[in-house]
PDB file of N, CA and C in Angstrom:
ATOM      1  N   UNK A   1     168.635 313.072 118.322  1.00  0.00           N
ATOM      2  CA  UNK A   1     169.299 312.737 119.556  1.00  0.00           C
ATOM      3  C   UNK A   1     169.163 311.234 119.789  1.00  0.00           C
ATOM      4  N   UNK A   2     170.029 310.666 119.987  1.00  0.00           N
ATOM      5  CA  UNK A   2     170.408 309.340 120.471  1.00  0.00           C
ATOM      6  C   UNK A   2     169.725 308.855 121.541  1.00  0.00           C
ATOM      7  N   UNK A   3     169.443 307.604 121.979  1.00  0.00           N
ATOM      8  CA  UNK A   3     168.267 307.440 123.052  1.00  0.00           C
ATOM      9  C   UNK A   3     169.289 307.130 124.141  1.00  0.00           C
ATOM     10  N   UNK A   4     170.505 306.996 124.388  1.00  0.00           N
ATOM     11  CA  UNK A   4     171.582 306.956 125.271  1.00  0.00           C
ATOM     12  C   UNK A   4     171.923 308.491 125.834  1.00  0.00           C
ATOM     13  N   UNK A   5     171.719 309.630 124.817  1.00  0.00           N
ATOM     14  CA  UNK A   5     171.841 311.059 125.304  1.00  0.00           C
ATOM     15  C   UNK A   5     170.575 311.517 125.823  1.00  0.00           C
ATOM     16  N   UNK A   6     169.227 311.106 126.096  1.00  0.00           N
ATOM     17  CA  UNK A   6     168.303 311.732 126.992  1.00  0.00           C
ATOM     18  C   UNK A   6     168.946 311.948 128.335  1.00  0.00           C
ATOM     19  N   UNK A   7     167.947 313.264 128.454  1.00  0.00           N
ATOM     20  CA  UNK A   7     168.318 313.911 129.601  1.00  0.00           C
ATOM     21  C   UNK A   7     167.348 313.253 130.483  1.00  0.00           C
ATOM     22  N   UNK A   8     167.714 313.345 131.998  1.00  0.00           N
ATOM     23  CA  UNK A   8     166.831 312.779 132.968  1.00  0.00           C
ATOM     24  C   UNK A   8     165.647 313.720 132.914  1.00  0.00           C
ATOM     25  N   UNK A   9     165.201 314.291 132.299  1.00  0.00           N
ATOM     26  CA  UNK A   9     163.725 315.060 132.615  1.00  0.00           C
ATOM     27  C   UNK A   9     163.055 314.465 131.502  1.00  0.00           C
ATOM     28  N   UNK A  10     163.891 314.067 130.116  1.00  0.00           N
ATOM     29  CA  UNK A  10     163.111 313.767 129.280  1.00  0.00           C
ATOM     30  C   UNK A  10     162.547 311.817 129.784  1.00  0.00           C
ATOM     31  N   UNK A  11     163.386 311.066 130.372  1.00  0.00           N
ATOM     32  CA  UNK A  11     163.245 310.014 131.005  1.00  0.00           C
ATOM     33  C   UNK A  11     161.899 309.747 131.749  1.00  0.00           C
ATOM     34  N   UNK A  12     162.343 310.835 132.708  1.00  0.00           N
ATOM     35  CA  UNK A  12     161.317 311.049 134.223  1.00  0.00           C
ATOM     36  C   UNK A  12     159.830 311.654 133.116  1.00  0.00           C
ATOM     37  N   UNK A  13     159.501 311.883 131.764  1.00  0.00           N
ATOM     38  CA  UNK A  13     158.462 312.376 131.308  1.00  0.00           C
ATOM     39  C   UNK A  13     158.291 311.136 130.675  1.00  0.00           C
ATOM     40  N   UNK A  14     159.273 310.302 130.156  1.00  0.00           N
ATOM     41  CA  UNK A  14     158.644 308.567 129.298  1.00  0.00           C
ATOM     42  C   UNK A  14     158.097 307.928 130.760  1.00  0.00           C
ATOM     43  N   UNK A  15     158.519 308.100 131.615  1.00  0.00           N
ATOM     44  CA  UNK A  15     158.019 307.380 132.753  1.00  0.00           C
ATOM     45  C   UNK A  15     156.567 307.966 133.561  1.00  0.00           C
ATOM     46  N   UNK A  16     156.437 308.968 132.996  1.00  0.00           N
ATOM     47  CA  UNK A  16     155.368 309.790 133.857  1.00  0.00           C
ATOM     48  C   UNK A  16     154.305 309.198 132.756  1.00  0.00           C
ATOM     49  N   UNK A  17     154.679 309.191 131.540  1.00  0.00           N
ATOM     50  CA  UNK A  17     153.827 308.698 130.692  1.00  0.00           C
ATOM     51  C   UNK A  17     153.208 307.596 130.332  1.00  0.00           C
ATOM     52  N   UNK A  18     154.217 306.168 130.878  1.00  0.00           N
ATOM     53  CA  UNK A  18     153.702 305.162 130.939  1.00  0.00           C
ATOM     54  C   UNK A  18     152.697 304.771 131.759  1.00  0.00           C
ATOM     55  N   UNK A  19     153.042 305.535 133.225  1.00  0.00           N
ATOM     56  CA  UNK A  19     152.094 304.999 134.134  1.00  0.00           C
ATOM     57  C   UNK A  19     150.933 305.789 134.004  1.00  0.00           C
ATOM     58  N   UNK A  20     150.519 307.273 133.267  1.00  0.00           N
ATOM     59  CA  UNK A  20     149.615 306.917 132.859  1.00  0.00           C
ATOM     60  C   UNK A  20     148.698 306.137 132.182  1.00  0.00           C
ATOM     61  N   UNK A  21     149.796 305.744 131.011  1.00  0.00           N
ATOM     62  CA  UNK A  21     148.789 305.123 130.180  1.00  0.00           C
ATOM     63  C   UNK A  21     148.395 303.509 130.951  1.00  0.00           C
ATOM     64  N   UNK A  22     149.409 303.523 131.592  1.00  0.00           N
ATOM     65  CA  UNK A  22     148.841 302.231 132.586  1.00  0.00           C
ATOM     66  C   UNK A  22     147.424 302.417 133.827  1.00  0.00           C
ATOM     67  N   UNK A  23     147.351 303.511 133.924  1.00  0.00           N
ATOM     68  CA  UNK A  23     146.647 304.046 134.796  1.00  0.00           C
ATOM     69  C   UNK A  23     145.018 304.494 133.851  1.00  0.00           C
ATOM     70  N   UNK A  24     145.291 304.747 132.810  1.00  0.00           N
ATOM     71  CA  UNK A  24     144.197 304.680 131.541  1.00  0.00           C
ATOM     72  C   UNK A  24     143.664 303.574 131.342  1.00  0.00           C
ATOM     73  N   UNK A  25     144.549 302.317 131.408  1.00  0.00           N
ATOM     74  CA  UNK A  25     144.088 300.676 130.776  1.00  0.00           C
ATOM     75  C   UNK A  25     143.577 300.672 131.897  1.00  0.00           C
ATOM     76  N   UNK A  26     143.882 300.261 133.527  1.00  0.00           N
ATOM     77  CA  UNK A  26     143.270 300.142 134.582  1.00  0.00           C
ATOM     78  C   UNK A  26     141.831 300.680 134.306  1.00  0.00           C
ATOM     79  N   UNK A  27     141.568 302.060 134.427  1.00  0.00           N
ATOM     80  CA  UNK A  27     140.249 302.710 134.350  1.00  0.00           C
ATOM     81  C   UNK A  27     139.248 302.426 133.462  1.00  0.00           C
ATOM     82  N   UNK A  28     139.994 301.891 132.154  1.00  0.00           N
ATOM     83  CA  UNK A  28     138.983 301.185 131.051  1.00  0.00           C
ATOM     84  C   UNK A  28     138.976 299.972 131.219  1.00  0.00           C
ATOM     85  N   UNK A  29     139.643 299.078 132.070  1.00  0.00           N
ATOM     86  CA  UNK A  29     139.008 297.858 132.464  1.00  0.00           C
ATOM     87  C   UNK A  29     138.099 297.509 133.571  1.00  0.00           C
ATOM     88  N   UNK A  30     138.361 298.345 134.463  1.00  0.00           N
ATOM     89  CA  UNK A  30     137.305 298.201 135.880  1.00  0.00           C
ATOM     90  C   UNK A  30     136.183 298.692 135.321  1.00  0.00           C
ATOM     91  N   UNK A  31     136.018 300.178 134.207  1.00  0.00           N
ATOM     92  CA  UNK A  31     134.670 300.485 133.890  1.00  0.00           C
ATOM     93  C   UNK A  31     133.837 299.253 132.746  1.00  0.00           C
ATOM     94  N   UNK A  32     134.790 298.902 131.738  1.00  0.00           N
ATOM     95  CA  UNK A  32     133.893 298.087 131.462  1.00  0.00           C
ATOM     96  C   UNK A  32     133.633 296.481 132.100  1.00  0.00           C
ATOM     97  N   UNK A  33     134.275 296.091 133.148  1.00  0.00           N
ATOM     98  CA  UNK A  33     133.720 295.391 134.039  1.00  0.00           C
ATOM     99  C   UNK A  33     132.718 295.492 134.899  1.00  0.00           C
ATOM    100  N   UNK A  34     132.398 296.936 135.428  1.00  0.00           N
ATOM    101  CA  UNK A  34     131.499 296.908 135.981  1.00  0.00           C
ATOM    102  C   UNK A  34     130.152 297.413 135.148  1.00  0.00           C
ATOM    103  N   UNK A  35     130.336 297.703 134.059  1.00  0.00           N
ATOM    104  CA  UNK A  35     129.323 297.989 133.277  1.00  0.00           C
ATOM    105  C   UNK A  35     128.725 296.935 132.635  1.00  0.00           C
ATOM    106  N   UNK A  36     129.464 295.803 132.590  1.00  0.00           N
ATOM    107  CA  UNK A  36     129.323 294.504 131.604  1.00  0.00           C
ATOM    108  C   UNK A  36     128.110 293.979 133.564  1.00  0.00           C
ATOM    109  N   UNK A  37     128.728 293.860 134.786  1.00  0.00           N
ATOM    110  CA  UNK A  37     128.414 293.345 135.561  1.00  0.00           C
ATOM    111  C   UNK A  37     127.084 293.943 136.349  1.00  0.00           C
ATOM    112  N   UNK A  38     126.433 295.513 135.417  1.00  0.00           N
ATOM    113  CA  UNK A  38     125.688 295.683 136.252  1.00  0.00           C
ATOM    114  C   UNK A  38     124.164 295.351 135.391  1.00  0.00           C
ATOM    115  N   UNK A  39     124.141 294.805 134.673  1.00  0.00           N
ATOM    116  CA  UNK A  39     122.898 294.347 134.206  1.00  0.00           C
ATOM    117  C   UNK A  39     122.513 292.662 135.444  1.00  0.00           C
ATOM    118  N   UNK A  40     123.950 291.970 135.283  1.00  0.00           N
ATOM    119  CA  UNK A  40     123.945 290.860 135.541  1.00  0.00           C
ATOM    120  C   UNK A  40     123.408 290.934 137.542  1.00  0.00           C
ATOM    121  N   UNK A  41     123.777 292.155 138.099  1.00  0.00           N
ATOM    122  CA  UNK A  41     123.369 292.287 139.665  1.00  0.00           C
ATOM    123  C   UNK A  41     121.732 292.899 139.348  1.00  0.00           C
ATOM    124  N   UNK A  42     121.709 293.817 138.718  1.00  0.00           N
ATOM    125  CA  UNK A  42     119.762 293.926 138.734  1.00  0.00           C
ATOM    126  C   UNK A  42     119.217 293.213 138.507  1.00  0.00           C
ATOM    127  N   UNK A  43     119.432 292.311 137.791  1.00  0.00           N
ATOM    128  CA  UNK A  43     118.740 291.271 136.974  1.00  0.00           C
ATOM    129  C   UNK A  43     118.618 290.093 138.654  1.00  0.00           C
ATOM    130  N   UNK A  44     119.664 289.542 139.004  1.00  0.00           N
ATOM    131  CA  UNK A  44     119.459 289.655 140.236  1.00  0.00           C
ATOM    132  C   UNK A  44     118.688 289.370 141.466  1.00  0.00           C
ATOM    133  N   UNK A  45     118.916 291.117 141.794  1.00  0.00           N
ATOM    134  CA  UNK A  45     118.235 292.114 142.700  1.00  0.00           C
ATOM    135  C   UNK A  45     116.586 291.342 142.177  1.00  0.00           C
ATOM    136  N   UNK A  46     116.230 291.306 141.113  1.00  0.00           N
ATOM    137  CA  UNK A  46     115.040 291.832 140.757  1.00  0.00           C
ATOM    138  C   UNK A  46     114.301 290.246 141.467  1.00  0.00           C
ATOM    139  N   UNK A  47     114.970 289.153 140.586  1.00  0.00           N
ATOM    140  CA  UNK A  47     114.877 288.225 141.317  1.00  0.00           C
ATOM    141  C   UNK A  47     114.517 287.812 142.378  1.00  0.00           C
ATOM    142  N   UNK A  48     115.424 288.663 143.349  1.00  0.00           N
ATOM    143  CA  UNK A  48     115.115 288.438 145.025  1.00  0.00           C
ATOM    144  C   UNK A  48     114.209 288.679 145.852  1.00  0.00           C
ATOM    145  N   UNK A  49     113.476 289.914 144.776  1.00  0.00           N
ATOM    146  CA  UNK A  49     112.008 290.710 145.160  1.00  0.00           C
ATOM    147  C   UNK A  49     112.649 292.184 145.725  1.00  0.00           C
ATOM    148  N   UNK A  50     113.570 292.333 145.003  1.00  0.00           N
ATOM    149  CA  UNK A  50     113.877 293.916 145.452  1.00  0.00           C
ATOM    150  C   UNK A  50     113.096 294.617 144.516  1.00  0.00           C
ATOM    151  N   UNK A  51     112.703 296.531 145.308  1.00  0.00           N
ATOM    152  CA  UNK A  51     111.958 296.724 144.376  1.00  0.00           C
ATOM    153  C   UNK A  51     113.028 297.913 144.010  1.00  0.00           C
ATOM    154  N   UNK A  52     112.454 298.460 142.841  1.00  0.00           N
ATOM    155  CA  UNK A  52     113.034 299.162 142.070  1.00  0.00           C
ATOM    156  C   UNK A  52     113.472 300.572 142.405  1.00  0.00           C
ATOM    157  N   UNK A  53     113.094 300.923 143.210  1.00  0.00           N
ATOM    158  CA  UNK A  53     113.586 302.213 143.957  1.00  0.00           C
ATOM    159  C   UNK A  53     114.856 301.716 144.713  1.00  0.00           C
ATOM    160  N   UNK A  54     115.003 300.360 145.419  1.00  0.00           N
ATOM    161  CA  UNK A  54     115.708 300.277 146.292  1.00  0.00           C
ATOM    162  C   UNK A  54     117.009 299.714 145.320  1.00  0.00           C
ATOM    163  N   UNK A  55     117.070 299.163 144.322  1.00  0.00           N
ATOM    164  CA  UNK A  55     118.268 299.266 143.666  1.00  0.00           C
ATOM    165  C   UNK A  55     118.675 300.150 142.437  1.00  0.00           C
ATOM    166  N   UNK A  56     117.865 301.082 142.169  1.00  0.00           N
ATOM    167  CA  UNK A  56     118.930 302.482 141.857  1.00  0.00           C
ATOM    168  C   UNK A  56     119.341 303.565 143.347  1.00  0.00           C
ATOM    169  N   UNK A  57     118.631 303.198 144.532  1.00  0.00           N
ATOM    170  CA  UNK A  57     119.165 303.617 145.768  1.00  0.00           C
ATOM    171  C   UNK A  57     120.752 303.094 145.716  1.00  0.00           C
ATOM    172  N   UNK A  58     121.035 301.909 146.166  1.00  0.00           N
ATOM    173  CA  UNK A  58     122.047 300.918 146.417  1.00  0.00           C
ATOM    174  C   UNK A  58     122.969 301.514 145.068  1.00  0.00           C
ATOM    175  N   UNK A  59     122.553 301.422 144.089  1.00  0.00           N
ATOM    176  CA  UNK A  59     123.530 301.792 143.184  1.00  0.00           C
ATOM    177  C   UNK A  59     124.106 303.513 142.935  1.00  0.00           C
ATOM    178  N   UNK A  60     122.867 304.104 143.206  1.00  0.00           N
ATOM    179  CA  UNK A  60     123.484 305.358 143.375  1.00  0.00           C
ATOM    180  C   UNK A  60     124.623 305.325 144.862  1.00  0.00           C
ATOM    181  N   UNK A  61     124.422 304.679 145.496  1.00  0.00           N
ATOM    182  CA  UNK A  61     125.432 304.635 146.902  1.00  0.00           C
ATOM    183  C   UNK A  61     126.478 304.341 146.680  1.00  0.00           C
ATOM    184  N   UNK A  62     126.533 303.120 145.786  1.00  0.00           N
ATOM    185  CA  UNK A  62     127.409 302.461 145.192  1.00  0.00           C
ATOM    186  C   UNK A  62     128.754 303.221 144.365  1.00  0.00           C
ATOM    187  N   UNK A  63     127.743 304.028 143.451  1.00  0.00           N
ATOM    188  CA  UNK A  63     128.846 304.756 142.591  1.00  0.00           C
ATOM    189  C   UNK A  63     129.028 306.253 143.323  1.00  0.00           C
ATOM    190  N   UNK A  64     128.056 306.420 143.819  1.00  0.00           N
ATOM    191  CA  UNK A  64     128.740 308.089 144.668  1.00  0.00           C
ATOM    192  C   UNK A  64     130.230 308.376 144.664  1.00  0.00           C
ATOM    193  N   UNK A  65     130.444 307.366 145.572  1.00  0.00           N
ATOM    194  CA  UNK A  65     132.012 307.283 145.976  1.00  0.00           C
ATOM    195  C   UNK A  65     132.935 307.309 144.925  1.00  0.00           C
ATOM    196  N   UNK A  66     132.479 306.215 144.007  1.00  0.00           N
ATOM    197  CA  UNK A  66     133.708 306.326 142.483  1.00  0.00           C
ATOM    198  C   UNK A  66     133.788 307.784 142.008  1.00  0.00           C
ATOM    199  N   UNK A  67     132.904 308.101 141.984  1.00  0.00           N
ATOM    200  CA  UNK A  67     132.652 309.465 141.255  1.00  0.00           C
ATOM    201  C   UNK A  67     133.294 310.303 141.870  1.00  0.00           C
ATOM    202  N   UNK A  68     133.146 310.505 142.828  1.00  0.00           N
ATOM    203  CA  UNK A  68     134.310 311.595 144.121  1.00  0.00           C
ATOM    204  C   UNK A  68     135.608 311.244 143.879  1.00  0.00           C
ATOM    205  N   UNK A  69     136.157 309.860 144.293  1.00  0.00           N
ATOM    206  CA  UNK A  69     137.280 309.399 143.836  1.00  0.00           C
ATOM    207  C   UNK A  69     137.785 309.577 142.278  1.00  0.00           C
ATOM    208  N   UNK A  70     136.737 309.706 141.066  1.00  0.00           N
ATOM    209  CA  UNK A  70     137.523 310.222 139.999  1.00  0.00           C
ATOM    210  C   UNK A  70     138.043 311.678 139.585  1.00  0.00           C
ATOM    211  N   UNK A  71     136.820 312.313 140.879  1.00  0.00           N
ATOM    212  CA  UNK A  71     136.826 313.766 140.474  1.00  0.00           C
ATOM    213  C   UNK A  71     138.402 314.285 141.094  1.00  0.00           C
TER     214      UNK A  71
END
């Protein structure tokens, strides 16, 4: 089949598909940004005289929410 004879469902499915995969690159760039960025905030934290309970607290707070939002 000719790419001028797609049907609009097969269209509306190249399009459903891109923005996933756009929606895939998004998710693998914010995660490894914030994975690259969370050594660089404890490291930090630690600095400042935070103690160590209180920033896997903050960070568990932190990611709670992502986690809900991915689920």
């Amino acid at each position: 089949m000719k790419r001028a004879e797609k049907s609009t469902v097969e269209q509306s499915g190249d399009l459903r598909g891109s923005l996933q995969a756009a929606a895939g690159i998004c998710f693998i760039v914010c995660g490894t940004m914030s994975f690259a960025s969370k050594s660089i905030l404890v490291k930090w934290a630690y600095e400042q005289g935070a103690a160590p309970e209180a920033v896997l607290l903050y960070r568990q707070l932190i990611a709670a929410p992502m986690f809900w939002g991915i689920l």
